[in-house]
Every structure is written in C-alpha cells, then in structure tokens.
N, C-alpha and C. Protein backbone atom coordinates (compact mmCIF):
# COMPACT_ATOMS: atom_id res chain seq x y z
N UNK A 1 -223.30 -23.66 97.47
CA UNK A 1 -224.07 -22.91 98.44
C UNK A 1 -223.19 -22.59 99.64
N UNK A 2 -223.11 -21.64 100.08
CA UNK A 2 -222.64 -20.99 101.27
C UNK A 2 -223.02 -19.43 101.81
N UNK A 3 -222.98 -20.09 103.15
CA UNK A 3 -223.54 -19.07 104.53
C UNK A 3 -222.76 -17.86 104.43
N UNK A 4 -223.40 -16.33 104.52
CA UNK A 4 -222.65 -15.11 104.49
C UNK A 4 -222.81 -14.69 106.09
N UNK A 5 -221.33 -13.97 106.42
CA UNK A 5 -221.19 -13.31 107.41
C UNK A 5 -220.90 -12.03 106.89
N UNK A 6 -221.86 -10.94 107.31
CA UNK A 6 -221.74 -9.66 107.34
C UNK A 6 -220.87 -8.56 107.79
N UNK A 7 -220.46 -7.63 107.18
CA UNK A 7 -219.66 -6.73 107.74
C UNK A 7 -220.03 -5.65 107.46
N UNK A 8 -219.73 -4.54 107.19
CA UNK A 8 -219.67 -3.19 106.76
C UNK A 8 -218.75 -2.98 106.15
N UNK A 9 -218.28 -1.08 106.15
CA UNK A 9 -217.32 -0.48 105.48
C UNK A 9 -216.41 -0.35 106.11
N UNK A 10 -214.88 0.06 105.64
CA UNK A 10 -213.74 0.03 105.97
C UNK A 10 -213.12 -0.79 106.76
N UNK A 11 -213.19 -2.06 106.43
CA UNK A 11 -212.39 -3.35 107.39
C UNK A 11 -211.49 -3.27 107.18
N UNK A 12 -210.47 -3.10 107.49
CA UNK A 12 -209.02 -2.74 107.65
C UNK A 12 -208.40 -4.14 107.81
N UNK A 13 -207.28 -4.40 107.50
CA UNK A 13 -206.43 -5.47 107.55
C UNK A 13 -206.07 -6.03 108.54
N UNK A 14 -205.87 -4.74 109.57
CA UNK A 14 -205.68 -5.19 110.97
C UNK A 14 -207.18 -5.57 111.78
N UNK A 15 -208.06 -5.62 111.30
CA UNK A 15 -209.49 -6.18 111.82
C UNK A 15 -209.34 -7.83 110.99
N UNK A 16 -208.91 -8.28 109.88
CA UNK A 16 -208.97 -9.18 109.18
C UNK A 16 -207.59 -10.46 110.11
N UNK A 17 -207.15 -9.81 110.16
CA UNK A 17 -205.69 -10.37 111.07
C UNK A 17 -204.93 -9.40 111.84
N UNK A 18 -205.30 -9.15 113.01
CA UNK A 18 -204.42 -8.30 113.70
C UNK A 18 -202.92 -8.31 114.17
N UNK A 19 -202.60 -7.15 114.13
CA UNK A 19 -201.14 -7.53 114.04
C UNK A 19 -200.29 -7.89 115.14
N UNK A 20 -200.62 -8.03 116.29
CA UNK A 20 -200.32 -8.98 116.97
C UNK A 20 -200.05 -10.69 116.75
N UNK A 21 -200.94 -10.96 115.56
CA UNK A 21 -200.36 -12.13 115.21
C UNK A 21 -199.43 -12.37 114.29
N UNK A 22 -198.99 -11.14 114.08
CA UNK A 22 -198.08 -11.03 112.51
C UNK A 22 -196.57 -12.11 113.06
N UNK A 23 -196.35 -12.23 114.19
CA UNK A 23 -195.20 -12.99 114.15
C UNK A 23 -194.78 -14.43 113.52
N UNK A 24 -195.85 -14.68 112.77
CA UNK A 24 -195.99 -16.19 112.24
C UNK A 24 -196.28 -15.91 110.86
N UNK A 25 -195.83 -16.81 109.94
CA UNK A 25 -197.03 -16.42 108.32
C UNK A 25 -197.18 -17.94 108.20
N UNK A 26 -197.54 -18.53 109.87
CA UNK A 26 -198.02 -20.25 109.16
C UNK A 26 -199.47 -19.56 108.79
N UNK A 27 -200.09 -20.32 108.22
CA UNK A 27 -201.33 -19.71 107.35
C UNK A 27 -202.58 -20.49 108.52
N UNK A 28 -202.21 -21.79 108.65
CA UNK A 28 -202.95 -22.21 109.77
C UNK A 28 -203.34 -21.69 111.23
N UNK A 29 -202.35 -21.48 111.56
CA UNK A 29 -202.50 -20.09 112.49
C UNK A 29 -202.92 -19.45 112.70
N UNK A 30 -202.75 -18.36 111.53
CA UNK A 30 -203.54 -17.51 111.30
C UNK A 30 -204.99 -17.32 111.23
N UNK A 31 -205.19 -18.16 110.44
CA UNK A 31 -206.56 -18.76 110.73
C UNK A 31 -207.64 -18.82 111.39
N UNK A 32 -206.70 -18.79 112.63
CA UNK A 32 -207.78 -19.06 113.88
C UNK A 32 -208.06 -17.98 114.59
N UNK A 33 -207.62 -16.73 114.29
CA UNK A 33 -207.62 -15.25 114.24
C UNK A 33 -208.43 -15.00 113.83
N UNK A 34 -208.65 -15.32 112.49
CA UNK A 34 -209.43 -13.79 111.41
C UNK A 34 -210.55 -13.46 111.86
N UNK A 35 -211.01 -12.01 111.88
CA UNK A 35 -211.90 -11.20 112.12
C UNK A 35 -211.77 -11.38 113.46
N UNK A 36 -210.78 -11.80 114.11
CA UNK A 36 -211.07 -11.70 115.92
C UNK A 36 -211.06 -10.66 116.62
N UNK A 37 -210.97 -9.25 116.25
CA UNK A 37 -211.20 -7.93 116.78
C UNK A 37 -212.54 -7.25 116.55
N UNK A 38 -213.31 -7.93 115.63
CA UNK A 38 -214.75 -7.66 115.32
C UNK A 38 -215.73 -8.63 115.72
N UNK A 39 -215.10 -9.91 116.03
CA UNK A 39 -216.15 -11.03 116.57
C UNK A 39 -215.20 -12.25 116.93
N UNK A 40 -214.96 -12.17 118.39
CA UNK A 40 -214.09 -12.90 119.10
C UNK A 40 -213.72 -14.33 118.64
N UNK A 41 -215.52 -15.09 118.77
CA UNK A 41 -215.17 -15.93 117.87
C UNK A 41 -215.40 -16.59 116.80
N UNK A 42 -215.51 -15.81 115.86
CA UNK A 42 -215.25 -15.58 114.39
C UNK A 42 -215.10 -16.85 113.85
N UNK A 43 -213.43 -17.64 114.73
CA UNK A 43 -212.93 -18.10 113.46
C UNK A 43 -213.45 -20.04 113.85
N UNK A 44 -214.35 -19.96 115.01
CA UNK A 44 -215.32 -21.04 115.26
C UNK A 44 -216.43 -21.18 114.72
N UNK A 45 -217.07 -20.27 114.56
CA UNK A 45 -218.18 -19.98 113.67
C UNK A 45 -218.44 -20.76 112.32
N UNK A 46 -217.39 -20.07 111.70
CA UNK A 46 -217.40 -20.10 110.22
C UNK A 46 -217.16 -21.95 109.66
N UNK A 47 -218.11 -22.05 108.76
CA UNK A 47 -217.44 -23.39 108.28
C UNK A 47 -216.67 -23.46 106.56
N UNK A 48 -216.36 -24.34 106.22
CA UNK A 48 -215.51 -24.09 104.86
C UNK A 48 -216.21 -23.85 103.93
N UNK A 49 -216.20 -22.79 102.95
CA UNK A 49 -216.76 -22.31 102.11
C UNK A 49 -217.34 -21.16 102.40
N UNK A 50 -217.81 -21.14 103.50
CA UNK A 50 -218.70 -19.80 103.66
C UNK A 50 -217.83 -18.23 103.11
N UNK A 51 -218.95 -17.29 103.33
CA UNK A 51 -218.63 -16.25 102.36
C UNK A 51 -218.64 -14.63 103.16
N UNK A 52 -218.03 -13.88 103.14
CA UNK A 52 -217.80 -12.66 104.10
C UNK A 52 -218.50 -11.80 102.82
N UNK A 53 -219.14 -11.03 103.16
CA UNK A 53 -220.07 -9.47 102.49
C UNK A 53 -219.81 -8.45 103.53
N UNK A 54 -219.03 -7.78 102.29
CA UNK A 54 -218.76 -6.41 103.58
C UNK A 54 -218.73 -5.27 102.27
N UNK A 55 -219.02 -3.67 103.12
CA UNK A 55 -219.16 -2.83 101.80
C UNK A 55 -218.06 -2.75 101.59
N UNK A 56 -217.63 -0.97 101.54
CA UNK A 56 -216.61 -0.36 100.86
C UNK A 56 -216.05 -0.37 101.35
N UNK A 57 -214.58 -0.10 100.72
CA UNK A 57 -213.14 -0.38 101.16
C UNK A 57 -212.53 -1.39 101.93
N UNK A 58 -212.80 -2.53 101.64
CA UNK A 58 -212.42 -3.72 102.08
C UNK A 58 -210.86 -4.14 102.14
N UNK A 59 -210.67 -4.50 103.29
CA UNK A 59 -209.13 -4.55 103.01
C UNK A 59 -208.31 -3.20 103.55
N UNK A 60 -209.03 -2.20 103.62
CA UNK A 60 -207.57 -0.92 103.50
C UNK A 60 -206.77 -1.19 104.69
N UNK A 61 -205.81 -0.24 104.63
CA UNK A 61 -204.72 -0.42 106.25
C UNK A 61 -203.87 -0.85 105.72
N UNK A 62 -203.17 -1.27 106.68
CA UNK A 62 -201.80 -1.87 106.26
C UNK A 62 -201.44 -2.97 105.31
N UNK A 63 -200.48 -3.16 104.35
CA UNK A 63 -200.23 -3.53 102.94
C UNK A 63 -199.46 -5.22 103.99
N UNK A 64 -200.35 -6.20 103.79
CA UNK A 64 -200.29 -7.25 104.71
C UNK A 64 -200.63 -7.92 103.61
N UNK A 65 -200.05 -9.65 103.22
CA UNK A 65 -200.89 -10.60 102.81
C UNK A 65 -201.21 -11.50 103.41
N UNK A 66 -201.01 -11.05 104.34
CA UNK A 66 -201.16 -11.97 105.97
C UNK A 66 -202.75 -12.33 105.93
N UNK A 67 -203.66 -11.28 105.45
CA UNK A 67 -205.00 -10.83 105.44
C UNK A 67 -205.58 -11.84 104.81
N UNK A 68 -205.47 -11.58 103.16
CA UNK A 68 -206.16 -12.80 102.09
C UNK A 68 -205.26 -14.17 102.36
N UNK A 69 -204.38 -14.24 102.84
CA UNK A 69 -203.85 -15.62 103.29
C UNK A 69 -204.38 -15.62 104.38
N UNK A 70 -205.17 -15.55 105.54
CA UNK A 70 -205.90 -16.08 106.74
C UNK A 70 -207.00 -16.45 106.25
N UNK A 71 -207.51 -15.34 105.53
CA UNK A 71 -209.06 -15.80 105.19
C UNK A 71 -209.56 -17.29 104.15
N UNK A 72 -208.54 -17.28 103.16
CA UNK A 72 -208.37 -18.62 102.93
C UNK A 72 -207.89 -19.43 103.01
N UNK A 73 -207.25 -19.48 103.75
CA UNK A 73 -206.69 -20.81 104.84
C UNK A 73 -207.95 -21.40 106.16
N UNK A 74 -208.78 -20.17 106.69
CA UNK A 74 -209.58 -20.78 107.23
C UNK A 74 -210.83 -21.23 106.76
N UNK A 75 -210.47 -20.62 105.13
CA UNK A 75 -211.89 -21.60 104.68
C UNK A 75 -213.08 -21.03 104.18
N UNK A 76 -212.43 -19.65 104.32
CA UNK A 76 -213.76 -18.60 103.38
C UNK A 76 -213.28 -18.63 102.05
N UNK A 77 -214.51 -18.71 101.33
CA UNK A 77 -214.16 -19.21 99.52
C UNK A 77 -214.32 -18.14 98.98
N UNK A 78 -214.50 -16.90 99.84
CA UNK A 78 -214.87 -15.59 98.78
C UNK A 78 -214.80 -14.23 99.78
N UNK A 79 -214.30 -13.06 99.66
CA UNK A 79 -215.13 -11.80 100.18
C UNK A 79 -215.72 -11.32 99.01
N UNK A 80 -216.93 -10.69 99.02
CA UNK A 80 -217.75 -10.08 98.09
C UNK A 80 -217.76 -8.54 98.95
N UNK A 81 -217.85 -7.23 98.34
CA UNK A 81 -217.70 -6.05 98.59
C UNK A 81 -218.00 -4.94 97.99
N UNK A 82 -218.43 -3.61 98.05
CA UNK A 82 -218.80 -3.07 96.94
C UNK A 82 -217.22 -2.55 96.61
N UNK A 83 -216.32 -2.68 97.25
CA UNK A 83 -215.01 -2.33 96.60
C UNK A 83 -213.88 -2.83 97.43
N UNK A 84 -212.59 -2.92 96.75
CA UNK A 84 -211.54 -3.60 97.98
C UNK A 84 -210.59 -2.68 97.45
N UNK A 85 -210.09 -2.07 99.07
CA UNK A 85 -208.41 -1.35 98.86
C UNK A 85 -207.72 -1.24 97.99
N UNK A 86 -206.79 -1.10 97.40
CA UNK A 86 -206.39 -2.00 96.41
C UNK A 86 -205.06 -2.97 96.41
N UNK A 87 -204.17 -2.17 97.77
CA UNK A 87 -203.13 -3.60 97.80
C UNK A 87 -203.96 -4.85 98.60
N UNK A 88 -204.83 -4.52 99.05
CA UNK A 88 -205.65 -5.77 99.33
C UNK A 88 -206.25 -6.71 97.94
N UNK A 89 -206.88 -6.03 96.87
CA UNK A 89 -207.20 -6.38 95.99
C UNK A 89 -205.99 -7.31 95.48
N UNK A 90 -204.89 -6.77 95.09
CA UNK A 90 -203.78 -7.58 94.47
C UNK A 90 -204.04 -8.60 95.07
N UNK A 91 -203.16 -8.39 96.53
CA UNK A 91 -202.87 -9.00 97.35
C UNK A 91 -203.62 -10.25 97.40
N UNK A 92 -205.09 -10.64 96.93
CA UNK A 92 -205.76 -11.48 97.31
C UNK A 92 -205.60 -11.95 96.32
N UNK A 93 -205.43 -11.71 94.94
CA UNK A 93 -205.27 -12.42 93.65
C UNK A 93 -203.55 -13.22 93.59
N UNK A 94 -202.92 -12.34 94.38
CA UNK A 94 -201.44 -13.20 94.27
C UNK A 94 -201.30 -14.04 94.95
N UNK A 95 -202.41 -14.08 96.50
CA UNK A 95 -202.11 -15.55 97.14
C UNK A 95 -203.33 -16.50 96.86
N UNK A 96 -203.84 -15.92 95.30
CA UNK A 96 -205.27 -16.80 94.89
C UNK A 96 -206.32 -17.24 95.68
N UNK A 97 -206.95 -15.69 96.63
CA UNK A 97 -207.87 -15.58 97.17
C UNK A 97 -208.71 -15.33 96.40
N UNK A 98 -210.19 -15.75 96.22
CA UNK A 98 -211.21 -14.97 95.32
C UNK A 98 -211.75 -13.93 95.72
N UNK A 99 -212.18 -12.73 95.55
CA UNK A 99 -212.82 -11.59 96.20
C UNK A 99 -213.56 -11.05 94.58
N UNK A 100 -214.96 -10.30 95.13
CA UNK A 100 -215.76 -9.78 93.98
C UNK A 100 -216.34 -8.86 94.04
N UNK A 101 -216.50 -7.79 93.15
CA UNK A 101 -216.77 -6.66 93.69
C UNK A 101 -218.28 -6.56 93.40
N UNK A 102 -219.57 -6.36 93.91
CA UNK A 102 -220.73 -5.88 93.80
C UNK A 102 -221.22 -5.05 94.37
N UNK A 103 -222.08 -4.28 93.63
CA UNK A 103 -222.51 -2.46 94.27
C UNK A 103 -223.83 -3.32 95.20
N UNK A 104 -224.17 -3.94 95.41
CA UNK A 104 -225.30 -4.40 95.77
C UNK A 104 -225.16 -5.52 97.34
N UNK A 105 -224.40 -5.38 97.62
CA UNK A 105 -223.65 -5.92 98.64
C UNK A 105 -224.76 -5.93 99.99
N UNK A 106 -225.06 -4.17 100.18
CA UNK A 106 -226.43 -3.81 101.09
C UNK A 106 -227.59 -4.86 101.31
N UNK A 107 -228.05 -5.37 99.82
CA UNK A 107 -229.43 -6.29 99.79
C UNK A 107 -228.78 -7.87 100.32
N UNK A 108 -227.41 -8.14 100.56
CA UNK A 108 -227.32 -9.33 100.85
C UNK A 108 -227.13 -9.25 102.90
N UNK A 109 -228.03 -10.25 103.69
CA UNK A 109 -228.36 -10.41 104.80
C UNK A 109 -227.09 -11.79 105.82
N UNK A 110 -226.76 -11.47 106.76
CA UNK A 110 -226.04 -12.18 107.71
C UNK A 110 -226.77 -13.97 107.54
N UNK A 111 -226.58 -14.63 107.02
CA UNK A 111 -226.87 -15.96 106.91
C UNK A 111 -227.67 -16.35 105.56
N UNK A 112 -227.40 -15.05 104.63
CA UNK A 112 -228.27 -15.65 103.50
C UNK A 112 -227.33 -16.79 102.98
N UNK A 113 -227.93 -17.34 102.20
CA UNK A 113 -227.28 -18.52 101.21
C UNK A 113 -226.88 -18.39 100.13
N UNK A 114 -225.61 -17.87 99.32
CA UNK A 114 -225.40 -17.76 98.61
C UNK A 114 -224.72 -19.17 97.18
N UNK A 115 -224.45 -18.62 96.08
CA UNK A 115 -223.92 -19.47 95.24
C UNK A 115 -223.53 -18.46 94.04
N UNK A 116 -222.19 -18.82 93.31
CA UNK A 116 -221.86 -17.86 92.70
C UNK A 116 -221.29 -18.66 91.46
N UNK A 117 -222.17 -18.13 90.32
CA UNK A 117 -221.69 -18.55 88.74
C UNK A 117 -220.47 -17.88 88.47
N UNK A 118 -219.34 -17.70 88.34
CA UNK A 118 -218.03 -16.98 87.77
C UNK A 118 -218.42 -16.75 86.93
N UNK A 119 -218.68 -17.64 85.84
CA UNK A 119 -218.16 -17.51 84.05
C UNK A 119 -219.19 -16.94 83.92
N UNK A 120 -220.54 -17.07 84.57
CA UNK A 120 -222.00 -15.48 84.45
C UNK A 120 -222.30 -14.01 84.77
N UNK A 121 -220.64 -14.23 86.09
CA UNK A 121 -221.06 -13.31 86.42
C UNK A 121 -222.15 -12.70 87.20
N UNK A 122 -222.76 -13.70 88.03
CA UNK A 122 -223.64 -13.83 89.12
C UNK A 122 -224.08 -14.04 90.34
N UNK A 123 -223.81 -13.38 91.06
CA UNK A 123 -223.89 -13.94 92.23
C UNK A 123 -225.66 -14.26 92.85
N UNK A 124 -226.03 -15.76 93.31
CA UNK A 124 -227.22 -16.13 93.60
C UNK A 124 -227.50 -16.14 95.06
N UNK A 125 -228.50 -15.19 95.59
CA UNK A 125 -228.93 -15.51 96.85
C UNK A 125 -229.96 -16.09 96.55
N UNK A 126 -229.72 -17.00 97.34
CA UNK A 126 -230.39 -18.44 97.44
C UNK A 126 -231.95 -18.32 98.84
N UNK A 127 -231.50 -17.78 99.39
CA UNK A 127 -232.62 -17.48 100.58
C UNK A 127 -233.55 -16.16 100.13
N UNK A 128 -233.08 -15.38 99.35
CA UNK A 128 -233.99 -14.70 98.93
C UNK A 128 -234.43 -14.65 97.55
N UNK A 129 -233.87 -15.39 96.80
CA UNK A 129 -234.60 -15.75 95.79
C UNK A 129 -234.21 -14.50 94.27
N UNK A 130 -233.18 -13.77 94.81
CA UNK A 130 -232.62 -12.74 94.30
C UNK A 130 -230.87 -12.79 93.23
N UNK A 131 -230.52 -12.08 92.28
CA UNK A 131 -229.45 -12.19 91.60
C UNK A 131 -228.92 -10.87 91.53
N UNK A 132 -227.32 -10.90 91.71
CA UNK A 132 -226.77 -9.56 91.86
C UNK A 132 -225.62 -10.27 91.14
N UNK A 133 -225.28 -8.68 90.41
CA UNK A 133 -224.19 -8.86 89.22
C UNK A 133 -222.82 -8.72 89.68
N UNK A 134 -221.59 -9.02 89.72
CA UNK A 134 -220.45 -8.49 90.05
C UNK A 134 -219.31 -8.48 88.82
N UNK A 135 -218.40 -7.59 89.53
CA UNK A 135 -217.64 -6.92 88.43
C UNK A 135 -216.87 -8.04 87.68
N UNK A 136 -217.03 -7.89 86.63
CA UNK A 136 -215.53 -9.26 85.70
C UNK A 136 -214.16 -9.18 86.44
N UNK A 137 -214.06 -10.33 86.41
CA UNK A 137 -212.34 -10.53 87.03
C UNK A 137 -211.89 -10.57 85.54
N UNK A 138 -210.47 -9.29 85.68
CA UNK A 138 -209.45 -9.53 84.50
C UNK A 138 -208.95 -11.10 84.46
N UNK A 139 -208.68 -10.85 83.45
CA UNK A 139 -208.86 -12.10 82.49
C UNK A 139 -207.26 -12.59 83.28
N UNK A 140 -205.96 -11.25 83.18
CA UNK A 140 -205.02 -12.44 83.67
C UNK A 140 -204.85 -12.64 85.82
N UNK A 141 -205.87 -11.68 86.76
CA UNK A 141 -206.23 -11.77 87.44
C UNK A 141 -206.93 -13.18 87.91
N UNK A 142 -207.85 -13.45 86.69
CA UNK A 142 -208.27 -14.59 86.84
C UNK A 142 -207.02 -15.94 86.27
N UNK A 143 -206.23 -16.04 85.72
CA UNK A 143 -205.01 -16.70 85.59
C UNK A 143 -204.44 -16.94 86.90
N UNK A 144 -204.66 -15.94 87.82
CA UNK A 144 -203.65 -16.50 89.47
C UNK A 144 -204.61 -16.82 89.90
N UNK A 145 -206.03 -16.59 89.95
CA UNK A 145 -206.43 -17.22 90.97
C UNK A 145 -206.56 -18.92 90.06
N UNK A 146 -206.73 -19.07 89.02
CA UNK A 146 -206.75 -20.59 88.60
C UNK A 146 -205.49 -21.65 88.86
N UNK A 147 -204.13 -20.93 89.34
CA UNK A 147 -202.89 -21.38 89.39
C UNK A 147 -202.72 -21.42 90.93
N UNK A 148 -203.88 -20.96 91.67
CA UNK A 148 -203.58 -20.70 93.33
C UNK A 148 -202.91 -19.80 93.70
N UNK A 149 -202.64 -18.54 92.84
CA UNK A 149 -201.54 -17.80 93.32
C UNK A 149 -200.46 -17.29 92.34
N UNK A 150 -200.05 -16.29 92.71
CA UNK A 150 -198.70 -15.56 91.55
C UNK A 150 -197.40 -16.42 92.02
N UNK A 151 -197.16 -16.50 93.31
CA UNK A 151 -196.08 -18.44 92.86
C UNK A 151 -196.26 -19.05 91.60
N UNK A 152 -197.83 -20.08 92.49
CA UNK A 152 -197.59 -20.88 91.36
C UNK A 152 -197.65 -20.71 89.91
N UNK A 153 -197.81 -19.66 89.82
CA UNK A 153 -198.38 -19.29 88.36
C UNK A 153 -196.95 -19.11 87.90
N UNK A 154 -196.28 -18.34 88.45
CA UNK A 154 -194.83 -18.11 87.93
C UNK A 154 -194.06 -19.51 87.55
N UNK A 155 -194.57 -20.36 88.66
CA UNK A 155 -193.39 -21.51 88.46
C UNK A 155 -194.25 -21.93 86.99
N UNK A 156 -195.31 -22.29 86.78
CA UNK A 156 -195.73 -22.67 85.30
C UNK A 156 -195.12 -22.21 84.14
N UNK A 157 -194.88 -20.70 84.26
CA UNK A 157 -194.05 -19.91 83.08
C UNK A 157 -192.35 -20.50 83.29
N UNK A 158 -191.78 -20.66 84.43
CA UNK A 158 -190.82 -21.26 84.10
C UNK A 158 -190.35 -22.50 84.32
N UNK A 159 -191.03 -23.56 84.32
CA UNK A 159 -191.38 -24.89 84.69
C UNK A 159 -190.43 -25.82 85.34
N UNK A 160 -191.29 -25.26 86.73
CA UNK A 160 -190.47 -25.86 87.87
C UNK A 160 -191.73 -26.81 88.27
C-alpha cells in the first residue's frame, strides 16, 4: 500500500531534479530536491514507498538520469503515467526505477492508496475501491529492473 502524489502532463526532468543540482550525482542528495520546483517541499512530504501519478509525457526535457535516480533514492517505488518520454522511460529501467504506463491515470486522486500486482498487471486503488490496468513491462525491461539496473545486470552476464 502506498500514498499517491499527483501531477499532471509534461513534467519535464528539470521539474523532477532541477538542474541546478546537477553538480553532484550523489543520489542522496539528490533526493532532497525532487519535484522542488513544483512543490518546495516535496521531498519532506513523501514517505518510502509512496507513488507519483502524473499524465502524459512524463519525464520529457533534458536526457538526465539524474531524474529516475532521485526519485528512487528518495523513496518513491513507482511513477505511474499515461505515458513517459522516452529517454526517460529507458532511463528509469537502466537505473532500475519502476515506472508504468496507464491510460487511466485521471481516475487516480492526490492521497489515494494504492497497491500494485506486477505479474497481473494491476494496479489497486485501495481508497476507492477501483482497478486499473497498466501496460506489460518487456520481458527483458523487466530483467533490469529485477537486477537494480543495467550495471548490475551487466556485471551478472559477465560475472563480476
């Protein structure tokens, strides 16, 4: 179960981590940033696990992994979206961020309660009593995010 914070369309990378903080890639750091140009303080708010819902084009702007590395480092276990950028998309699978795409994004509310089956393919709002479908993660997409990342996944293939 986890708390959603709402967004809209076109969150840009530089709204996710602005680039003013780009001088660091400690991930902790970063952290304490995210979303701080859309909600100051954002990154007090949020507790671990919780879940960001935002519509379309999630991610676009500048080709950063600064982005899906803040957001899970501070502890969000998911963006859900009706679509993500797409070097954001990578981008979040190579530093084994989870992100999911659902057209239905609209019906989910700023503090609903969510919970999400993977292997169903379901995402459960829990406060409203409602189920929304999201898109299949490729199969070897889903391989980095099970390895934490296209690192570690690499070092497995050559076993370091």
């Amino acid at each position: 179960m986890a708390k959603v914070w709402k967004f809209g369309d076109d969150i840009d990378t530089d709204i996710i981590i602005a680039a003013r903080y780009l001088n660091t890639s400690d991930a902790a750091v970063l952290a304490t940033h995210i979303m701080e140009d859309a909600d100051r303080d954002f990154s007090s708010k949020i507790a671990r696990g919780d879940i960001i819902v935002a519509g379309k084009n999630f991610g676009c702007g500048s080709s950063r992994e600064h982005a899906p590395m803040a957001l899970k480092a501070a502890g969000i276990s998911c963006v859900i979206a009706k679509n993500f950028a797409r070097i954001f998309y990578r981008n979040s699978f190579n530093t084994g961020f989870l992100i999911l795409e659902c057209d239905e994004t609209d019906k989910i509310a700023q503090g609903d309660e969510l919970s999400i089956d993977l292997k169903g393919g379901v995402i459960k709002n829990l406060t409203q009593k409602t189920e929304y479908k999201f898109a299949a993660i490729p199969e070897f997409m889903q391989k980095l995010l099970d390895a934490g990342g296209a690192i570690n996944y690499a070092k497995t293939k050559i076993n370091l």
